[in-house]
N, C-alpha and C. Protein backbone atom coordinates (compact mmCIF):
# COMPACT_ATOMS: atom_id res chain seq x y z
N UNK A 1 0.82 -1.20 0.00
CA UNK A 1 0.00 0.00 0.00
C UNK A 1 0.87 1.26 0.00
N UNK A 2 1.96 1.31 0.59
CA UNK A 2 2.55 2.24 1.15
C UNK A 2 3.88 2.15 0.52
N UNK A 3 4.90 2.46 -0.21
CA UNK A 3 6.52 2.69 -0.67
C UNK A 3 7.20 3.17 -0.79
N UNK A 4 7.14 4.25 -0.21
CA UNK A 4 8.29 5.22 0.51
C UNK A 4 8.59 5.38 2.26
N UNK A 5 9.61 4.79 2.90
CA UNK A 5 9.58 4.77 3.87
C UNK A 5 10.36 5.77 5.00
N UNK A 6 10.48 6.34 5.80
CA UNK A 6 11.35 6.92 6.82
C UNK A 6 11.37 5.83 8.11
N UNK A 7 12.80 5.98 8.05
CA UNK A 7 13.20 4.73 9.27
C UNK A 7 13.62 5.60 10.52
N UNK A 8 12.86 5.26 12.03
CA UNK A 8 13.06 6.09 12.72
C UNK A 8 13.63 5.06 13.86
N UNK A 9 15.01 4.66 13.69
CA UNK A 9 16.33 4.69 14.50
C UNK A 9 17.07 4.91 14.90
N UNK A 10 17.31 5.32 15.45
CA UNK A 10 18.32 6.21 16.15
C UNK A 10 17.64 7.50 17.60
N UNK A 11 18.50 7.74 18.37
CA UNK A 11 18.04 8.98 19.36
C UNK A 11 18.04 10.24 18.36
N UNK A 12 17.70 10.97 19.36
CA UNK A 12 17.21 12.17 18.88
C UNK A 12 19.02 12.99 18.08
N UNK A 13 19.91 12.32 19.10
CA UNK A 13 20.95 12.94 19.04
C UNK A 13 21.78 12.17 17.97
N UNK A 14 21.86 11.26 17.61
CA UNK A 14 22.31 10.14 16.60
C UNK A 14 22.88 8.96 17.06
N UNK A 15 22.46 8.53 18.22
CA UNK A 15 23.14 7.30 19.04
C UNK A 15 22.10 6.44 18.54
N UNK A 16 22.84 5.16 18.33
CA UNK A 16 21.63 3.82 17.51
C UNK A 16 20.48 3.75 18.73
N UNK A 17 19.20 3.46 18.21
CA UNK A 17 18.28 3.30 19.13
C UNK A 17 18.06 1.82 19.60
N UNK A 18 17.58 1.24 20.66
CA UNK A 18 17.67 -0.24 20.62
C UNK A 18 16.31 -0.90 19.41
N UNK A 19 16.81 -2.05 19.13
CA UNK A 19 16.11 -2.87 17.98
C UNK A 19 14.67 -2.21 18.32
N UNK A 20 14.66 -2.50 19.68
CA UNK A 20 12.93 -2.83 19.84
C UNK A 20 12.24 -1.37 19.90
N UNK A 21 12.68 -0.60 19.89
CA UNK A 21 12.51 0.69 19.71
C UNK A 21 12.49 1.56 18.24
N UNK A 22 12.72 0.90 17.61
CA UNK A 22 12.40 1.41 15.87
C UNK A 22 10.87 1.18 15.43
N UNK A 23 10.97 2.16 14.57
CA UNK A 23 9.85 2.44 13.81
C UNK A 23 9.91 3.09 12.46
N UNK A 24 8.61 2.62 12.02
CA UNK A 24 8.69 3.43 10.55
C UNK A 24 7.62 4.28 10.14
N UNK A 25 7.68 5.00 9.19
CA UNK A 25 6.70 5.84 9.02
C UNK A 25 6.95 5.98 7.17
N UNK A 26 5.19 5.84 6.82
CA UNK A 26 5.43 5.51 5.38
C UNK A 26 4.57 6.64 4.67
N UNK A 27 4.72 7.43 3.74
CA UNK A 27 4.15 8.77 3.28
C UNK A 27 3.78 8.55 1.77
N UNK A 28 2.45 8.48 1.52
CA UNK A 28 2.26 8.92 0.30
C UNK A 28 1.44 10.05 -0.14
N UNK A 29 1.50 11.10 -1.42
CA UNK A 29 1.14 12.08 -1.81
C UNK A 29 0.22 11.44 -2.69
N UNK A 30 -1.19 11.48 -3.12
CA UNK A 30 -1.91 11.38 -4.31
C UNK A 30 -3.47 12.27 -4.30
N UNK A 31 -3.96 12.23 -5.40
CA UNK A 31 -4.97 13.38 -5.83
C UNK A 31 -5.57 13.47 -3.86
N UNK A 32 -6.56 12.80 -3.12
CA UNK A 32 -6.69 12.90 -2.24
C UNK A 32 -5.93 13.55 -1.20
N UNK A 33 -4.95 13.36 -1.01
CA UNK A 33 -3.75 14.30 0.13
C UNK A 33 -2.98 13.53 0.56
N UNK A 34 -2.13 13.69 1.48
CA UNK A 34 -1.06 13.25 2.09
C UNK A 34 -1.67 11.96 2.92
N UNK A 35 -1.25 10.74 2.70
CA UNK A 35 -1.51 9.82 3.79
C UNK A 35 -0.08 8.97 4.33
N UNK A 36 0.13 9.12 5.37
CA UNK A 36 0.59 8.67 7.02
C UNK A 36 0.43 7.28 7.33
N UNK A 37 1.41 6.77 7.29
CA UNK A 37 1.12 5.42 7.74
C UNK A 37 2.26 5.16 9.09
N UNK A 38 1.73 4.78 10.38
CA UNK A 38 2.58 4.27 11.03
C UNK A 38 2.94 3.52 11.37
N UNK A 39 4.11 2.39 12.10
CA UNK A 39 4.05 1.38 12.25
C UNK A 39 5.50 1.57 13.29
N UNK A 40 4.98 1.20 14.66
CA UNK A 40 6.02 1.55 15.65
C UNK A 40 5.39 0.45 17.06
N UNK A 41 6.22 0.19 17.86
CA UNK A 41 6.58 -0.61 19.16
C UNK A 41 5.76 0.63 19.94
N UNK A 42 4.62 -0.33 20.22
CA UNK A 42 3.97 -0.09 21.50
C UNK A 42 4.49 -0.34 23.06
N UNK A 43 4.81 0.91 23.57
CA UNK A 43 5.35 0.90 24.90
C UNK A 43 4.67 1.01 26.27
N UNK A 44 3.24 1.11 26.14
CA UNK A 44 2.74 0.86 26.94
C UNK A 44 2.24 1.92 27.91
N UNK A 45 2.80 2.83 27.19
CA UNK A 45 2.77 4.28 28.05
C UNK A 45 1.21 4.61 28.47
N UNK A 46 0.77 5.42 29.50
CA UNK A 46 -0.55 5.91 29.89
C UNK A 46 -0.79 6.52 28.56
N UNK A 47 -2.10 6.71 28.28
CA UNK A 47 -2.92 7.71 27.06
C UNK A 47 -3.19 9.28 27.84
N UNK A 48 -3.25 9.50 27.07
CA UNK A 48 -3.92 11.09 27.11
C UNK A 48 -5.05 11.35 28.53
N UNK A 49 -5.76 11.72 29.02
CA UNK A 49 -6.80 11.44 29.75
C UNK A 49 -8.01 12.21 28.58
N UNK A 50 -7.94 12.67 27.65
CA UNK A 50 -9.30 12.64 27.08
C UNK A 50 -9.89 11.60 26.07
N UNK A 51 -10.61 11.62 25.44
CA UNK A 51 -10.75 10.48 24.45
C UNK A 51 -9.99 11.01 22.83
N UNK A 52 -9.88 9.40 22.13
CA UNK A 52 -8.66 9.72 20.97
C UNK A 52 -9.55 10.83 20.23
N UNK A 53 -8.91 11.48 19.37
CA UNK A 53 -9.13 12.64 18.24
C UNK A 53 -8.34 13.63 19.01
N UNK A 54 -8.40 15.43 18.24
CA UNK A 54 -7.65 16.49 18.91
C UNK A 54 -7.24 16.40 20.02
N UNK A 55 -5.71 16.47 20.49
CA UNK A 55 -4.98 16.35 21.41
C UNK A 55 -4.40 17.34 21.86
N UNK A 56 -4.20 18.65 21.93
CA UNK A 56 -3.60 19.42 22.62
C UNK A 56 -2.86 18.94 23.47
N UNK A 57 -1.16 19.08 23.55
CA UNK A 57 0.06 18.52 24.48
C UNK A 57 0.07 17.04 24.21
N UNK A 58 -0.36 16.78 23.03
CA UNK A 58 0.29 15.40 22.57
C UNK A 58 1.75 14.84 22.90
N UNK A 59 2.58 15.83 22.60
CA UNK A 59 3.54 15.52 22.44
C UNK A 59 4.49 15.01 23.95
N UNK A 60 3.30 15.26 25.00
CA UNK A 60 4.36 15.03 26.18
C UNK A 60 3.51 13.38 26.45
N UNK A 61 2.99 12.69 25.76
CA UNK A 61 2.38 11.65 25.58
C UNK A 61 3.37 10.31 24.59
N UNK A 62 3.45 8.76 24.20
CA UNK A 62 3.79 8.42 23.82
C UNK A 62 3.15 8.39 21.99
N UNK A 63 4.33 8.72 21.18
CA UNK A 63 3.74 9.31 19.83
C UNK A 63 4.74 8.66 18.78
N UNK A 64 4.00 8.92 17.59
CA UNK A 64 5.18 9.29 15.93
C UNK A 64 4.79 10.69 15.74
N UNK A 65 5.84 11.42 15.57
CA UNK A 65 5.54 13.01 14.89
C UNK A 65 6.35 12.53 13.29
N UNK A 66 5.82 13.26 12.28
CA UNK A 66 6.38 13.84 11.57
C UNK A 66 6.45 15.31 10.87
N UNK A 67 7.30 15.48 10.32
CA UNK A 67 8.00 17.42 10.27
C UNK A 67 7.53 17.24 8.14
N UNK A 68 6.67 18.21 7.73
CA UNK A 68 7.38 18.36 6.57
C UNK A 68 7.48 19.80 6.41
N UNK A 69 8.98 20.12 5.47
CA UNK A 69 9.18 21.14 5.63
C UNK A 69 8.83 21.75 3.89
N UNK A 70 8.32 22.95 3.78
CA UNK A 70 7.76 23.51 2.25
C UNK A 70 8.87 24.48 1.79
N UNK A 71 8.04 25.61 1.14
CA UNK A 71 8.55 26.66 0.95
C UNK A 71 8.78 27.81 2.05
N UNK A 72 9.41 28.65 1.69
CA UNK A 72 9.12 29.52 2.72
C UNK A 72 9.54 29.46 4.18
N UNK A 73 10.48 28.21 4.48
CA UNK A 73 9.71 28.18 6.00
C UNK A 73 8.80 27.65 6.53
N UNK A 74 7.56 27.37 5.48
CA UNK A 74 6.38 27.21 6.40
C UNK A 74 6.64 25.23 6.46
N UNK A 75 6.11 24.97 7.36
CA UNK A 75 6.14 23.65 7.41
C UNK A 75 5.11 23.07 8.43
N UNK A 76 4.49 21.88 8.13
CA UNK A 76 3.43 20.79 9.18
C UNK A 76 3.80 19.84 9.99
N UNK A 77 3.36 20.01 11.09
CA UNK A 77 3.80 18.99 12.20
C UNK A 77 2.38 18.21 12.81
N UNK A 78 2.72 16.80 12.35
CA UNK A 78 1.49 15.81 12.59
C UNK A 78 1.93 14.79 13.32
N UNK A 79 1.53 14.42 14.73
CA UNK A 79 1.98 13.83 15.41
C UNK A 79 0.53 12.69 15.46
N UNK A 80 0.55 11.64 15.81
CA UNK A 80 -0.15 10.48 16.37
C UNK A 80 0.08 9.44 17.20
N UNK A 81 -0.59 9.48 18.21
CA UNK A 81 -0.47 8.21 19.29
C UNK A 81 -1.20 6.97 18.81
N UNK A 82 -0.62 6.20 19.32
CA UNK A 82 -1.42 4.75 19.12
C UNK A 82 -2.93 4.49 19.44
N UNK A 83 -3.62 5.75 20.29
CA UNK A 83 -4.93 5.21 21.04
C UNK A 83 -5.83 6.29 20.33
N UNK A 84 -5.31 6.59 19.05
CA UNK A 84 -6.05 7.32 18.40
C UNK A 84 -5.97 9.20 18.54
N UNK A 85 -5.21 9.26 18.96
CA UNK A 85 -5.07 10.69 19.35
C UNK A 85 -3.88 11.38 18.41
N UNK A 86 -4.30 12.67 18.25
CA UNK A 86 -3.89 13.36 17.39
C UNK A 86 -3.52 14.59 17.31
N UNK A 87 -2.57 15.48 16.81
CA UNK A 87 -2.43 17.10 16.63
C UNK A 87 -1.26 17.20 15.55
N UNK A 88 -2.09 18.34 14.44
CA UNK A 88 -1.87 18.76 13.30
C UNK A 88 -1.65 20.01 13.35
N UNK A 89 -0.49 20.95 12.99
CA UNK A 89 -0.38 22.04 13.19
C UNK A 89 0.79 22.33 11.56
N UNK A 90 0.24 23.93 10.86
CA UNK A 90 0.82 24.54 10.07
C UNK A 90 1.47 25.54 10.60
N UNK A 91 2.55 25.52 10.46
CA UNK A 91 3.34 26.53 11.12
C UNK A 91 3.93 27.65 9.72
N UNK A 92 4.61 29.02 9.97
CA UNK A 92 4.81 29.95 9.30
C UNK A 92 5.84 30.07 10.32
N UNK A 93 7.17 29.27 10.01
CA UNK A 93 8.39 29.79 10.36
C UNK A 93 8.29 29.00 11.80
N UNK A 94 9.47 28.64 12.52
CA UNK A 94 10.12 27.57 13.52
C UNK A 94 8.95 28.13 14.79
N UNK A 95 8.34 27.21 15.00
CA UNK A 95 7.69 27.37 16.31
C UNK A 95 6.30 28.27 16.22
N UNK A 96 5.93 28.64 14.57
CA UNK A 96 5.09 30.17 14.76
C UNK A 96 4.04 29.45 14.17
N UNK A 97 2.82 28.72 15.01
CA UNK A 97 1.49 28.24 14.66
C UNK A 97 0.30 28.79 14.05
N UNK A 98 0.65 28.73 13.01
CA UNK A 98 -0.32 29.32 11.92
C UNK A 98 -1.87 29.03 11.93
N UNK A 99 -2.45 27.62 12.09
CA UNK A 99 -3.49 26.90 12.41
C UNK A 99 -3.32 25.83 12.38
N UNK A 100 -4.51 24.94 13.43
CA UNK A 100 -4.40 23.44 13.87
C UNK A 100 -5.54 22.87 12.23
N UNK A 101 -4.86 21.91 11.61
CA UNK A 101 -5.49 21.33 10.82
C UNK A 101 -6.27 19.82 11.10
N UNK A 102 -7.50 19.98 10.60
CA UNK A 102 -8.50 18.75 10.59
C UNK A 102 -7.78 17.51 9.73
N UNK A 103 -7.85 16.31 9.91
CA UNK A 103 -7.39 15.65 9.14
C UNK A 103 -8.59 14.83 8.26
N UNK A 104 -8.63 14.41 7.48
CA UNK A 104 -9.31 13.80 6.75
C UNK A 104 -10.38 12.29 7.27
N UNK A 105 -9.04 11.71 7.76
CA UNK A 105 -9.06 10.36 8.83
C UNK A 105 -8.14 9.84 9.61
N UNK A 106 -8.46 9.66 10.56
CA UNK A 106 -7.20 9.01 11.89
C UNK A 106 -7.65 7.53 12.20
N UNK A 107 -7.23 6.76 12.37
CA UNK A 107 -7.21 5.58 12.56
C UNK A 107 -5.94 4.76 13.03
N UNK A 108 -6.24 4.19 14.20
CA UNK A 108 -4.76 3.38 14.90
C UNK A 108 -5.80 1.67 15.26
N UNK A 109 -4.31 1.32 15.45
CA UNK A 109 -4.54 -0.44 16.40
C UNK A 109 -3.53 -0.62 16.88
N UNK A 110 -4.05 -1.47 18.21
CA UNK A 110 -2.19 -1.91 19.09
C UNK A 110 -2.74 -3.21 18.57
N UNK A 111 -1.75 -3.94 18.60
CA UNK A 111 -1.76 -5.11 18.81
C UNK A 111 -0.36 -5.53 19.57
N UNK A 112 -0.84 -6.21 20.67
CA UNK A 112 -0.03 -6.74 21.59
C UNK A 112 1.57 -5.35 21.92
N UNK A 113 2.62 -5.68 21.06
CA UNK A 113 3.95 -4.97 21.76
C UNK A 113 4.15 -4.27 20.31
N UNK A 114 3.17 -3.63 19.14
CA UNK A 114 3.04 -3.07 18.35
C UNK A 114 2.13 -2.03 18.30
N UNK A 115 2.06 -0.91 17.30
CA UNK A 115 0.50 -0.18 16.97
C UNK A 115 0.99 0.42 15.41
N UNK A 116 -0.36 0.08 15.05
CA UNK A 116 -0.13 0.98 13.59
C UNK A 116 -1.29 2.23 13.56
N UNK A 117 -0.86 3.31 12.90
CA UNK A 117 -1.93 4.31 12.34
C UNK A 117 -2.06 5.29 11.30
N UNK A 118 -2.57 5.57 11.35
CA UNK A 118 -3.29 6.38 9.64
C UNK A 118 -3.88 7.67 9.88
N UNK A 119 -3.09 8.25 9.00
CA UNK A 119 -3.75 9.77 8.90
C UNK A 119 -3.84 10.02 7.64
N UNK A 120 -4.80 10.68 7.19
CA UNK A 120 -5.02 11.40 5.93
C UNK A 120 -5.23 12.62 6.06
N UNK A 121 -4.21 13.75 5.34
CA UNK A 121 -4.53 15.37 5.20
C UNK A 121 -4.78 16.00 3.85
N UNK A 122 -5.74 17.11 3.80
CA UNK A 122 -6.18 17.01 2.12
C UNK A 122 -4.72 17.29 1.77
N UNK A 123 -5.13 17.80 0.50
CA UNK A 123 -3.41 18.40 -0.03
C UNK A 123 -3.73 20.02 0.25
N UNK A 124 -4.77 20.72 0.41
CA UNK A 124 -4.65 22.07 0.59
C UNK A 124 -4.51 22.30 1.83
N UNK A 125 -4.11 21.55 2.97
CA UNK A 125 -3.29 21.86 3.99
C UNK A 125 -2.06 21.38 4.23
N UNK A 126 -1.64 20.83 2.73
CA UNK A 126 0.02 20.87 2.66
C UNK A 126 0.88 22.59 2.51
N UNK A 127 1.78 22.64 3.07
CA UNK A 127 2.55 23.34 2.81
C UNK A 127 3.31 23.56 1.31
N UNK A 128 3.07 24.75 0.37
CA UNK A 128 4.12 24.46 -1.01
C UNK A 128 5.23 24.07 -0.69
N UNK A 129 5.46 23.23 -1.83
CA UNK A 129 7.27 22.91 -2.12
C UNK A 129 7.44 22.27 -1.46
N UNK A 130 6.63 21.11 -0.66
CA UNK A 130 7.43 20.58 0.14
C UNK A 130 8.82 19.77 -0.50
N UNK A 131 10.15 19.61 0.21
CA UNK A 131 11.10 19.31 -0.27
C UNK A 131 11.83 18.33 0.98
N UNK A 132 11.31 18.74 2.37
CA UNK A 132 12.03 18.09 3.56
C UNK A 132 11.30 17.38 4.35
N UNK A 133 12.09 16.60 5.33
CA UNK A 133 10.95 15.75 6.13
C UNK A 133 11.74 15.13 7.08
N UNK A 134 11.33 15.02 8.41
CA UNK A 134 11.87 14.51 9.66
C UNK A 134 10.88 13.40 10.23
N UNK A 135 11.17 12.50 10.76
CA UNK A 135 10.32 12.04 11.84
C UNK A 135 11.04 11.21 13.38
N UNK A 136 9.86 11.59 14.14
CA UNK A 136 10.46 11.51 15.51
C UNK A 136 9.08 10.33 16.03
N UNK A 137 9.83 9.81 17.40
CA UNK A 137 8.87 9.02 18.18
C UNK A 137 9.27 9.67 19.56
N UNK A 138 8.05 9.25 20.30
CA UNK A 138 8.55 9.82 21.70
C UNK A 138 7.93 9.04 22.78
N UNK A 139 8.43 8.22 23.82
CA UNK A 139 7.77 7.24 24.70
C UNK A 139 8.83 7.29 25.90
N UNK A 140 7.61 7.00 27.09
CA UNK A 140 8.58 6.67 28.45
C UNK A 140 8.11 8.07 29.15
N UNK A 141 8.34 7.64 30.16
CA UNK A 141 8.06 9.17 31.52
C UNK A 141 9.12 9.68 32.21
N UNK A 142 9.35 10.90 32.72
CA UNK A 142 10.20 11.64 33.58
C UNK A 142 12.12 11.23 32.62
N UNK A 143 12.58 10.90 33.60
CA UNK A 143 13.92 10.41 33.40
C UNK A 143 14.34 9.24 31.97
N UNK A 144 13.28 8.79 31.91
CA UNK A 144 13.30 7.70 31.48
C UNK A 144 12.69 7.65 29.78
N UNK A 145 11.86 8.84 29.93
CA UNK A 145 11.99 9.51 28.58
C UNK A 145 12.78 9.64 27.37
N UNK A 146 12.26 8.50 26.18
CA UNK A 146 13.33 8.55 24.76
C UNK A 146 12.67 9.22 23.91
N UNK A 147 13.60 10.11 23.25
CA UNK A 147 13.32 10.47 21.67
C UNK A 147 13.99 10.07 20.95
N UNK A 148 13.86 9.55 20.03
CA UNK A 148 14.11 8.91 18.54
C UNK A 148 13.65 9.66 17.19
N UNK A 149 14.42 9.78 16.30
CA UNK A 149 14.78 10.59 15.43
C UNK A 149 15.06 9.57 14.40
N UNK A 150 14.46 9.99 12.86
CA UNK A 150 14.86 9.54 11.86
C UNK A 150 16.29 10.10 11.37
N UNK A 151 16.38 11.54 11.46
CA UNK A 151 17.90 12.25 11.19
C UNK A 151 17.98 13.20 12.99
N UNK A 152 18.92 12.94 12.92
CA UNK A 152 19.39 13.68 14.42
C UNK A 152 19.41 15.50 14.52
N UNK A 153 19.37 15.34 15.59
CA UNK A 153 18.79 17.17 15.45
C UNK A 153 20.30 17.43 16.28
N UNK A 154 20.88 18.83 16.56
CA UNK A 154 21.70 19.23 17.04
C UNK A 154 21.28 20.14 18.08
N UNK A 155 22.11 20.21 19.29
CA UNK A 155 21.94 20.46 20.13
C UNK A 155 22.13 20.03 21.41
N UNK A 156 22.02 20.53 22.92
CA UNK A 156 21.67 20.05 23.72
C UNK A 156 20.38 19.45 24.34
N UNK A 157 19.79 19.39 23.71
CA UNK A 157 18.54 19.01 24.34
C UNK A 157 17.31 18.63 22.99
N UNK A 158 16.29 17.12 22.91
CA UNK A 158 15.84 17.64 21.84
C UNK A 158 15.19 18.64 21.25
N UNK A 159 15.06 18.96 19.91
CA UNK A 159 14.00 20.20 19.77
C UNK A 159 14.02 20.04 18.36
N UNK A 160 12.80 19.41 18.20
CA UNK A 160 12.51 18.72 16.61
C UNK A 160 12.12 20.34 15.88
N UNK A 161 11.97 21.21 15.97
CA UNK A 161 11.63 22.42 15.48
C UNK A 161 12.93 22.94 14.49
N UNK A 162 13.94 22.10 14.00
CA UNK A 162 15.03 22.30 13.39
C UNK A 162 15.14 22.05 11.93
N UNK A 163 14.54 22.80 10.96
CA UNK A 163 14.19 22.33 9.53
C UNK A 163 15.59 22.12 8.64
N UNK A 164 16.61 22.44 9.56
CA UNK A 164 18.03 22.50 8.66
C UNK A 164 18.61 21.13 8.92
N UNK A 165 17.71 20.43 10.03
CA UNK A 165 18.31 19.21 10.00
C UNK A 165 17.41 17.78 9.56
N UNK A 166 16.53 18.54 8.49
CA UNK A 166 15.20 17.56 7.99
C UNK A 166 16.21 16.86 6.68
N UNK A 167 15.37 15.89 6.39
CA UNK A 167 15.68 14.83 5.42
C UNK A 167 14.99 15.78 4.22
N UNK A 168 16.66 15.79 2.79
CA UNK A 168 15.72 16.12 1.57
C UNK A 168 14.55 14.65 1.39
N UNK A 169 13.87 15.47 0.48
CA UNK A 169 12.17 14.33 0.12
C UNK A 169 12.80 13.66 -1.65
N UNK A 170 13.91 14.33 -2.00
CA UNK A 170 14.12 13.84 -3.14
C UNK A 170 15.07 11.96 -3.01
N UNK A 171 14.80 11.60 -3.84
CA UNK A 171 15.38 9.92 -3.31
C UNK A 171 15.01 9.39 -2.14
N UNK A 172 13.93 10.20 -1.41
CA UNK A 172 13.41 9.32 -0.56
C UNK A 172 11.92 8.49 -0.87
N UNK A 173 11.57 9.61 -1.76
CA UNK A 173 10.26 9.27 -2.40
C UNK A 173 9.51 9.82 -3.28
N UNK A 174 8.84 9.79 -4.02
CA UNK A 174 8.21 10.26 -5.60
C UNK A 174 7.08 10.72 -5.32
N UNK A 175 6.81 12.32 -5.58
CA UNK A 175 6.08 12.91 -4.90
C UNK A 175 4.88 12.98 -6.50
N UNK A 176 4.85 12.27 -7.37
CA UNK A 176 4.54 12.47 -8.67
C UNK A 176 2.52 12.29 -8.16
N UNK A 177 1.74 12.67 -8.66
CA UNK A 177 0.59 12.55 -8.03
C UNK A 177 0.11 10.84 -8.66
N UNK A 178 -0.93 10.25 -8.02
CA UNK A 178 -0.95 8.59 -8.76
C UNK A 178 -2.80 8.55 -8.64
């Protein structure tokens, strides 16, 4: 279904991540919009306390984000948890939230020490040009807290908000419409 992949191994910082801790994330562009496929190690983490859909502070929850970056600067950040929960945001430049976008469809499943899920966004809440792309996972509490990174971000501390350290989209995948 899906044939372009981003492999998300490694820490945030570029240290190998353990086996059981990888994930992937699979992206296709066609007339409909952008669809999201995830497929990552369920850790077991608490959920959200509201029910799955719009998530506000997703991100301090167990997740897949991915970054794409356009023209301009502007770029989308779509994160999803395994229990169905979600937050979509267009940004206009590093950190500057332009609007939270509806997605088309969200859909997850755990199964057992796995979860997969699905997002669909039209294409008129893609960003032009997209050309870049990151993706991150994030699981575990307090201390014990991992981030994982498809390309490593720089810095002390993570902070996926770094478009200079996104993956070009060219040879990773064929953005041709199908």
């Amino acid at each position: 279904m899906f044939s372009k992949q981003l492999q998300i191994k490694q820490t945030w910082n570029g240290q190998p991540a353990l086996a059981a801790e990888e994930g992937s994330v699979f992206i296709r562009l066609d007339h409909e919009g952008l669809h999201v496929h995830v497929q990552a190690p369920f850790h077991h983490d608490p959920p959200p306390p509201s029910p799955s859909g719009l998530t506000p502070g997703l991100w301090e929850y167990e997740l897949v984000e991915l970054f794409l970056l356009g023209g301009g600067g502007q770029y989308l950040e779509i994160e999803l948890g395994p229990h169905g929960h979600y937050l979509v945001y267009f940004l206009k430049g590093v950190r500057q939230v332009a609007r939270s976008v509806a997605p088309l469809r969200v859909a997850c499943v755990i199964t057992s020490s796995r979860w997969q899920g699905d997002i669909v966004l039209s294409r008129a809440d893609l960003p032009d040009g997209l050309s870049h792309v990151n993706g991150y996972a994030l699981h575990g509490q307090g201390v014990q807290r991992r981030y994982l990174a498809a390309a490593p971000v720089p810095g002390p501390a993570p902070d996926f908000h770094q478009p200079r350290a996104f993956l070009p989209l060219e040879g990773l995948m064929d953005w041709s419409v199908s």
